[in-house]
C-alpha atoms as a PDB file:
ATOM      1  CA  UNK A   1       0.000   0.000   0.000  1.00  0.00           C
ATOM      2  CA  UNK A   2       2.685   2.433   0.760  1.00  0.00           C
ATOM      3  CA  UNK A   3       4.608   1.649  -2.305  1.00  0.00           C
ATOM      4  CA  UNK A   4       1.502   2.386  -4.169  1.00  0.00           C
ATOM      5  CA  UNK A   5       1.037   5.093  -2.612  1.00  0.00           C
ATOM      6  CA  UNK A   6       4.750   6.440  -3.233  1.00  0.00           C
ATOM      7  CA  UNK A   7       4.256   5.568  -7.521  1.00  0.00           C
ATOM      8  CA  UNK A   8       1.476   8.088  -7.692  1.00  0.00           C
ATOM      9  CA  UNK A   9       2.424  11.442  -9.168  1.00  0.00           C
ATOM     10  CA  UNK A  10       3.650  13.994  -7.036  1.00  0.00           C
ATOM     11  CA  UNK A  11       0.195  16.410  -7.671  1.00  0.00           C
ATOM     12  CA  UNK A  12      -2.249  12.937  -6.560  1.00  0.00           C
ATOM     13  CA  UNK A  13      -0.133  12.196  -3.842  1.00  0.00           C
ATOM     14  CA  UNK A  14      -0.305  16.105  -2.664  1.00  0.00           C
ATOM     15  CA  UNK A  15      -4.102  16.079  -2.603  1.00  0.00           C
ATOM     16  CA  UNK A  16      -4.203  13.012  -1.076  1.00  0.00           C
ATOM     17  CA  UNK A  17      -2.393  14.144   1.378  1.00  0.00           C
ATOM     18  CA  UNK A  18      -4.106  17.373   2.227  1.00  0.00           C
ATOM     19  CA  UNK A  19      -7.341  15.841   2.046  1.00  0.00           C
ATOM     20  CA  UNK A  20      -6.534  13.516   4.612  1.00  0.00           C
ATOM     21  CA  UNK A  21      -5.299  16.327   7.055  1.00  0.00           C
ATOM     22  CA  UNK A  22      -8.592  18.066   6.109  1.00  0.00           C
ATOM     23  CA  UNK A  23     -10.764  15.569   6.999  1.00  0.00           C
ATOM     24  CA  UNK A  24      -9.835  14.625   9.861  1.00  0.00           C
ATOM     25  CA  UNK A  25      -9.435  18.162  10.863  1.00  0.00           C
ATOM     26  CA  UNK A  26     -12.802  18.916   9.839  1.00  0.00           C
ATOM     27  CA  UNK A  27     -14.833  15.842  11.574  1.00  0.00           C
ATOM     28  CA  UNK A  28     -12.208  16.977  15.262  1.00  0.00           C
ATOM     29  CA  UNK A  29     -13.314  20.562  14.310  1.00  0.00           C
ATOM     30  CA  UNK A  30     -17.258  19.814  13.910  1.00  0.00           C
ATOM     31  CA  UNK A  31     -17.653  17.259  16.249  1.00  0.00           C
ATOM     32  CA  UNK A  32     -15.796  18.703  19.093  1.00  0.00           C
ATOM     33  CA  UNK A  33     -16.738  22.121  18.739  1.00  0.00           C
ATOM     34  CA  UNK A  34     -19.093  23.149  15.936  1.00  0.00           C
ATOM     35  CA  UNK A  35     -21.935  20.205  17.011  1.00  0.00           C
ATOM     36  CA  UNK A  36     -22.158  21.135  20.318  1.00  0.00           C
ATOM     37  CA  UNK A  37     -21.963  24.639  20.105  1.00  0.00           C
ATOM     38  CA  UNK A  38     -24.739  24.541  16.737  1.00  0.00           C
ATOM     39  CA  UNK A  39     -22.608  26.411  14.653  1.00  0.00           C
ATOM     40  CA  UNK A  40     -23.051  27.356  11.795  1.00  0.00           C
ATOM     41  CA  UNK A  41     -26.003  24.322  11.948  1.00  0.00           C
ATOM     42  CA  UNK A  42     -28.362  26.764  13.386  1.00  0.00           C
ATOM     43  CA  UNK A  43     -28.106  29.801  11.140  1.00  0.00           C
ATOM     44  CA  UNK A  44     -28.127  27.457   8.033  1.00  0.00           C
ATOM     45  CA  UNK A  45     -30.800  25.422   9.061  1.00  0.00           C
ATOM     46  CA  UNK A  46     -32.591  28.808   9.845  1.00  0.00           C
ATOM     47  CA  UNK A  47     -31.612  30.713   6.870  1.00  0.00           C
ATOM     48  CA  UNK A  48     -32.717  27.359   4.726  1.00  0.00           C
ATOM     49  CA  UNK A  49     -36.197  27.553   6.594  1.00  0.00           C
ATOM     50  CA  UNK A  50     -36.682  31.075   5.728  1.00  0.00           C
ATOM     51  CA  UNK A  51     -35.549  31.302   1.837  1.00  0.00           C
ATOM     52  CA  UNK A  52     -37.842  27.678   1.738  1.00  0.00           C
ATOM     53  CA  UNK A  53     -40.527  29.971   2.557  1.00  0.00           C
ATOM     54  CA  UNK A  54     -40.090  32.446   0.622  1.00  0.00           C
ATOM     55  CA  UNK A  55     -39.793  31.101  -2.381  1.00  0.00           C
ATOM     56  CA  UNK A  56     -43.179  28.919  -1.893  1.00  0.00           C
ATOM     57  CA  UNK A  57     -45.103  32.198  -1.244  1.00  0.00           C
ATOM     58  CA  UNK A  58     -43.756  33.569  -4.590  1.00  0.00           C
ATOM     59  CA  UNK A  59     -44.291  30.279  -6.553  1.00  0.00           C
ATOM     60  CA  UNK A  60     -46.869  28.604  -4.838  1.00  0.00           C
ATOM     61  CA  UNK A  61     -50.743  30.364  -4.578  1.00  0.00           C
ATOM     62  CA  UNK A  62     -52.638  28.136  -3.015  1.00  0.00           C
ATOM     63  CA  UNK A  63     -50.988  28.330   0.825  1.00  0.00           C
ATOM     64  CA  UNK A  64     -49.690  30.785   2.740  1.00  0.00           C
ATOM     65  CA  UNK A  65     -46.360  29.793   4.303  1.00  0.00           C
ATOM     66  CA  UNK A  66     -44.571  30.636   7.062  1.00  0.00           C
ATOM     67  CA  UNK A  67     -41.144  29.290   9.031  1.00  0.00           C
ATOM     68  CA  UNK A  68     -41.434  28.198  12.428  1.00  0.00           C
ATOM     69  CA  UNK A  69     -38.351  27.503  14.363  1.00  0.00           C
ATOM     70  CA  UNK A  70     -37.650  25.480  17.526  1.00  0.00           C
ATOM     71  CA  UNK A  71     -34.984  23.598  19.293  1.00  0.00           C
ATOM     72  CA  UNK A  72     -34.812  20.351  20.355  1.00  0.00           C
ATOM     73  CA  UNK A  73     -32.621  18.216  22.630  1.00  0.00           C
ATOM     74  CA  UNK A  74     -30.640  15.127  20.376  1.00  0.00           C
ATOM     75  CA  UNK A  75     -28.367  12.693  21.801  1.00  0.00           C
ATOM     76  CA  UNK A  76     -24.648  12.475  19.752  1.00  0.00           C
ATOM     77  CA  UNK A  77     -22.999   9.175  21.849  1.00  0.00           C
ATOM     78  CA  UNK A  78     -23.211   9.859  25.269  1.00  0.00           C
ATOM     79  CA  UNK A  79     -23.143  13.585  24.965  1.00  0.00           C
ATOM     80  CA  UNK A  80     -27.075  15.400  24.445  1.00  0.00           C
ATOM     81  CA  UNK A  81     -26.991  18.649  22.453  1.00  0.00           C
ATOM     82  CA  UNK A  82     -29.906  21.326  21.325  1.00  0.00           C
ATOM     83  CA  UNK A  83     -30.366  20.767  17.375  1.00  0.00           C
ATOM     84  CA  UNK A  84     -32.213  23.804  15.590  1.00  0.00           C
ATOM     85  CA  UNK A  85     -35.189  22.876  13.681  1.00  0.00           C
ATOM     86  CA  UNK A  86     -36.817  24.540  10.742  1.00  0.00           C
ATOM     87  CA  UNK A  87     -40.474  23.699   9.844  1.00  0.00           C
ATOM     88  CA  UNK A  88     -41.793  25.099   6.884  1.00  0.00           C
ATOM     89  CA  UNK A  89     -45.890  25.255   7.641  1.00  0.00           C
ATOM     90  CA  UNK A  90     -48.639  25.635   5.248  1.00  0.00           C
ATOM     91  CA  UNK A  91     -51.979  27.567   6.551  1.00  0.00           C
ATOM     92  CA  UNK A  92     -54.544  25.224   6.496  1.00  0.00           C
ATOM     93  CA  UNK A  93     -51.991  21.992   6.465  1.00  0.00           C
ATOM     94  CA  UNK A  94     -49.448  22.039   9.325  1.00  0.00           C
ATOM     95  CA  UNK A  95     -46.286  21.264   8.598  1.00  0.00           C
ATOM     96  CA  UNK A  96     -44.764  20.706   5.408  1.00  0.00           C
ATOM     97  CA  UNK A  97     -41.044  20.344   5.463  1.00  0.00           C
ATOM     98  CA  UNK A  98     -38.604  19.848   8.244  1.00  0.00           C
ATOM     99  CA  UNK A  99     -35.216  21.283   8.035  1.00  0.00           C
ATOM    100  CA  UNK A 100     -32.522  20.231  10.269  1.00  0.00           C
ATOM    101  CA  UNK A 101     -28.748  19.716  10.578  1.00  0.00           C
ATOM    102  CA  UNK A 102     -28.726  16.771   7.922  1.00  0.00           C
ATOM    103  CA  UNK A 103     -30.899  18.926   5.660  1.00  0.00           C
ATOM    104  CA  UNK A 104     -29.197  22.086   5.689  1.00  0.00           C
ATOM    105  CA  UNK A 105     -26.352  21.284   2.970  1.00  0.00           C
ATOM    106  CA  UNK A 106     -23.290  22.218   5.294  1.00  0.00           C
ATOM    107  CA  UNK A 107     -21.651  18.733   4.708  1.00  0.00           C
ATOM    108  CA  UNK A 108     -21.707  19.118   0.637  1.00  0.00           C
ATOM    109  CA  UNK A 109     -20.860  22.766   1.197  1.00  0.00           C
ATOM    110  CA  UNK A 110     -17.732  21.413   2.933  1.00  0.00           C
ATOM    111  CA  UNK A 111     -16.836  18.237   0.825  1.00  0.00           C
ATOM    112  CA  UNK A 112     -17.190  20.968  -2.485  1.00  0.00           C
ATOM    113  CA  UNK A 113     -14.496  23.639  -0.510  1.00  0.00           C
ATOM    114  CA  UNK A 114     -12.314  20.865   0.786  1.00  0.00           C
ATOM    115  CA  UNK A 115     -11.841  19.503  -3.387  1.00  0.00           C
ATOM    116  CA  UNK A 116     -10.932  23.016  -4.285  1.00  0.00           C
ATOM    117  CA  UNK A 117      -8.784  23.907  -1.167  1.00  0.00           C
ATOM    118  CA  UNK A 118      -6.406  20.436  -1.467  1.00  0.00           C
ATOM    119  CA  UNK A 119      -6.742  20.794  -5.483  1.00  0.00           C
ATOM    120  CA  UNK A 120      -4.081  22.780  -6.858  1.00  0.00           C
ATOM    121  CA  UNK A 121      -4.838  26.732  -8.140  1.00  0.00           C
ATOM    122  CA  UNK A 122      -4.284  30.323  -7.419  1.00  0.00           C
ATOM    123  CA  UNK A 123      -5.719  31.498  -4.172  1.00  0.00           C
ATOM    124  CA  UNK A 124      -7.609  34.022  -5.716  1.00  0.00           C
ATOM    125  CA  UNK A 125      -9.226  31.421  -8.262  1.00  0.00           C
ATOM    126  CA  UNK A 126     -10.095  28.993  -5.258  1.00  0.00           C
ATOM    127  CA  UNK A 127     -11.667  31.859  -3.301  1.00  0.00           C
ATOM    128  CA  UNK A 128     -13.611  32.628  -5.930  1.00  0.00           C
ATOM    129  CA  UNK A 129     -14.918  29.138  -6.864  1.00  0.00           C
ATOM    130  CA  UNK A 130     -15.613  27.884  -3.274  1.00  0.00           C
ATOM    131  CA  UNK A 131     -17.630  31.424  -2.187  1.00  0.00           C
ATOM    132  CA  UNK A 132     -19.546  31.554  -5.846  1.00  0.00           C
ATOM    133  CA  UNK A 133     -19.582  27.079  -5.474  1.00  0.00           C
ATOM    134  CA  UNK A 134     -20.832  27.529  -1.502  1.00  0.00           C
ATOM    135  CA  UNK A 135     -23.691  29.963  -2.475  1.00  0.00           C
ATOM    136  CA  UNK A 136     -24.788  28.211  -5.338  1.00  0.00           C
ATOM    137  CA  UNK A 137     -25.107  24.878  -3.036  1.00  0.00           C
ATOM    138  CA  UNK A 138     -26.846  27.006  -0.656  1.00  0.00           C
ATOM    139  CA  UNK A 139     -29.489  27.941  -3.480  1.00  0.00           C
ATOM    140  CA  UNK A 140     -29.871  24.030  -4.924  1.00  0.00           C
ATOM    141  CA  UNK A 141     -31.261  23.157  -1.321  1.00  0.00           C
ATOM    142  CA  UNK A 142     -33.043  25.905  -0.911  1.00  0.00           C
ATOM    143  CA  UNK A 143     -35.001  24.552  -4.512  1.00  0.00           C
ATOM    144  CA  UNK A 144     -34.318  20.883  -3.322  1.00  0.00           C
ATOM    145  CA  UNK A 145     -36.794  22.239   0.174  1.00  0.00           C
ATOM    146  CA  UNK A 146     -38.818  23.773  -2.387  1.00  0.00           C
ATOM    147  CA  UNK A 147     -39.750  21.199  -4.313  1.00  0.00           C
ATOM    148  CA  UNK A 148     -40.084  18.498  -1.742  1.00  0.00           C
ATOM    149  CA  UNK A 149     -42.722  20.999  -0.403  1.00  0.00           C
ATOM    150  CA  UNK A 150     -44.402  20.719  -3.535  1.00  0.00           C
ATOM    151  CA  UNK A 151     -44.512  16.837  -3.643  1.00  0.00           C
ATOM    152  CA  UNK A 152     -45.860  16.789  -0.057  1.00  0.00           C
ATOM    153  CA  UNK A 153     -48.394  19.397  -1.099  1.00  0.00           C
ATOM    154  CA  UNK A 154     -49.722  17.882  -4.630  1.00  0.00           C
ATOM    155  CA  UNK A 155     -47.826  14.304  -4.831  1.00  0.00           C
ATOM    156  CA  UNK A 156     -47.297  12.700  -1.216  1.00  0.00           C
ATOM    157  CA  UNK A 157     -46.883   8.924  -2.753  1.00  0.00           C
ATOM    158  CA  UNK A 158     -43.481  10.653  -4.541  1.00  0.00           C
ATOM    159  CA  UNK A 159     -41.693  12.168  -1.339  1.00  0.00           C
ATOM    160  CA  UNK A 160     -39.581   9.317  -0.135  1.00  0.00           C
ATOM    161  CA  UNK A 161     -38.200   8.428  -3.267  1.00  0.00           C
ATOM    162  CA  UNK A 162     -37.838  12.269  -4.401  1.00  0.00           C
ATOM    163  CA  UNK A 163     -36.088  12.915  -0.886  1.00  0.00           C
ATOM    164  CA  UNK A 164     -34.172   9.731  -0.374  1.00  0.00           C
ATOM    165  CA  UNK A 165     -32.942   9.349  -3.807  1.00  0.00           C
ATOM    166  CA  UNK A 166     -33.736  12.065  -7.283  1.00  0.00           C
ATOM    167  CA  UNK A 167     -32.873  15.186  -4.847  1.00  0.00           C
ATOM    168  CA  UNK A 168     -29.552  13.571  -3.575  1.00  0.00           C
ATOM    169  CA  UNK A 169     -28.707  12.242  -6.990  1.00  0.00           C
ATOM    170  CA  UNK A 170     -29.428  15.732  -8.515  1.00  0.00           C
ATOM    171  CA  UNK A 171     -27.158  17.830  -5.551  1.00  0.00           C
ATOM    172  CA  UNK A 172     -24.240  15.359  -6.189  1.00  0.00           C
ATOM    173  CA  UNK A 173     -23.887  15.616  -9.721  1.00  0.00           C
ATOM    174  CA  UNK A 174     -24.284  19.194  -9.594  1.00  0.00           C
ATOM    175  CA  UNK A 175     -21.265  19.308  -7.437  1.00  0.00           C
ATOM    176  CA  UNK A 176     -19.530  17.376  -9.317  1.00  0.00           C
ATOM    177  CA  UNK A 177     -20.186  19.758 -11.758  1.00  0.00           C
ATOM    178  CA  UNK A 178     -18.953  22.265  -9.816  1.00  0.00           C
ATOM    179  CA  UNK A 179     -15.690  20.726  -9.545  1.00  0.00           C
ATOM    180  CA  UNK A 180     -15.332  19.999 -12.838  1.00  0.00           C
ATOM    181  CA  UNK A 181     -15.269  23.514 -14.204  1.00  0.00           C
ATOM    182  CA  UNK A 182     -12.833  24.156 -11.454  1.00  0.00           C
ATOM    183  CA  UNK A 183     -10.433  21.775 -12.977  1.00  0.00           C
ATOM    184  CA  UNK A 184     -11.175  21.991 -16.652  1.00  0.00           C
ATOM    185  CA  UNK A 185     -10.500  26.042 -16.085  1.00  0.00           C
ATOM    186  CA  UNK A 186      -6.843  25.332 -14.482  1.00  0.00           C
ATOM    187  CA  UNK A 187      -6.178  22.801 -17.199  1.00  0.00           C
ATOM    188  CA  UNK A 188      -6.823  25.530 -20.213  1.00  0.00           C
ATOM    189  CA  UNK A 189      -5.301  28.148 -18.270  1.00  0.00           C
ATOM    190  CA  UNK A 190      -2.144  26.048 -17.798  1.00  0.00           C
ATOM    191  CA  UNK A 191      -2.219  24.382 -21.229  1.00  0.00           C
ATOM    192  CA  UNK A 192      -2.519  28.440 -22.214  1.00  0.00           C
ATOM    193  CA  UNK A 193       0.860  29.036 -20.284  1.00  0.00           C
ATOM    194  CA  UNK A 194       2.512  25.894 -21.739  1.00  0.00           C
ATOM    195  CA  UNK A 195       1.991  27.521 -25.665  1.00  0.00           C
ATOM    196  CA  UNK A 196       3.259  30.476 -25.178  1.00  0.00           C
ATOM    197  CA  UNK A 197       5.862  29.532 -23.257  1.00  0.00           C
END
């Protein structure tokens, strides 16, 4: 394994590398600190809840919705910490969507920075592609939310298979996306430098 490991080109075996430190840094980071202190869970779930909203009173006619926020107690291991919740409500229907830590995107927000910041690139081209890449991810789940609202409201027999499996699908290769201009730009821009070199 760690003669494999030592045949791979240098620029593989660098990202390797600092995605390992990153990940483990990360899951310390989060789950020591972050989890039980809700942040940034809380304000994304929140902000998630709210732009949900939103954007089903401008689309959607027949409800009016609101955001209602509370906090419950969850149990991580043997430690019990508050966990923000954000339920979108219709009037006349009670709740329609519930938003919470594993809904609120942070994860694939992270996983999408982490490929750019252990990829190689300019600083100012990676700052640019994970706050432009972090904001578009924010907007997919808000219109992931959105339309799992819809199903609820108008197709309930569709929402397990639209939230377990077509949403997910959708977010991931969207990200994928995302990464792929990211490297497809460096690779012109360098082949660029190579010609007229």
């Amino acid at each position: 394994m760690i003669h494999a490991f030592q045949q791979l080109p240098a620029e593989v075996s660098t990202f390797l590398k600092r995605a390992v430190v990153l990940f483990i840094g990360w899951k310390l980071l989060y789950i020591l600190v972050l989890i039980p202190r809700e942040v940034p869970d809380a304000w994304l779930v929140r902000k998630t809840g709210e732009a949900t909203t939103s954007v089903l009173n401008v689309l959607y006619n027949k409800y009016d919705f609101h955001t209602e926020h509370i906090v419950r107690v969850r149990k991580y291991g043997n430690d019990t910490v508050n966990a923000t919740y954000s339920n979108v409500i219709a009037n006349g229907r009670g709740r329609i969507v519930g938003i919470y830590q594993a809904c609120n995107a942070l994860e694939l927000m992270i996983l999408y920075a982490g490929f750019i910041i252990c990829f190689y690139g300019p600083l100012k081209r990676k700052l640019m592609f994970i706050v432009f890449g972090v904001l578009g991810l924010f907007t997919l789940n808000v219109l992931r939310c959105v339309f799992l609202a819809w199903i609820v409201l108008d197709m309930p027999h569709y929402f397990a298979i639209a939230h377990k499996y077509v949403f997910n699908i959708v977010v991931y290769v969207l990200t994928f996306i995302l990464w792929m201009f990211y490297v497809k730009g460096l690779k012109k821009k360098n082949e660029a430098l190579t010609t007229t070199s």
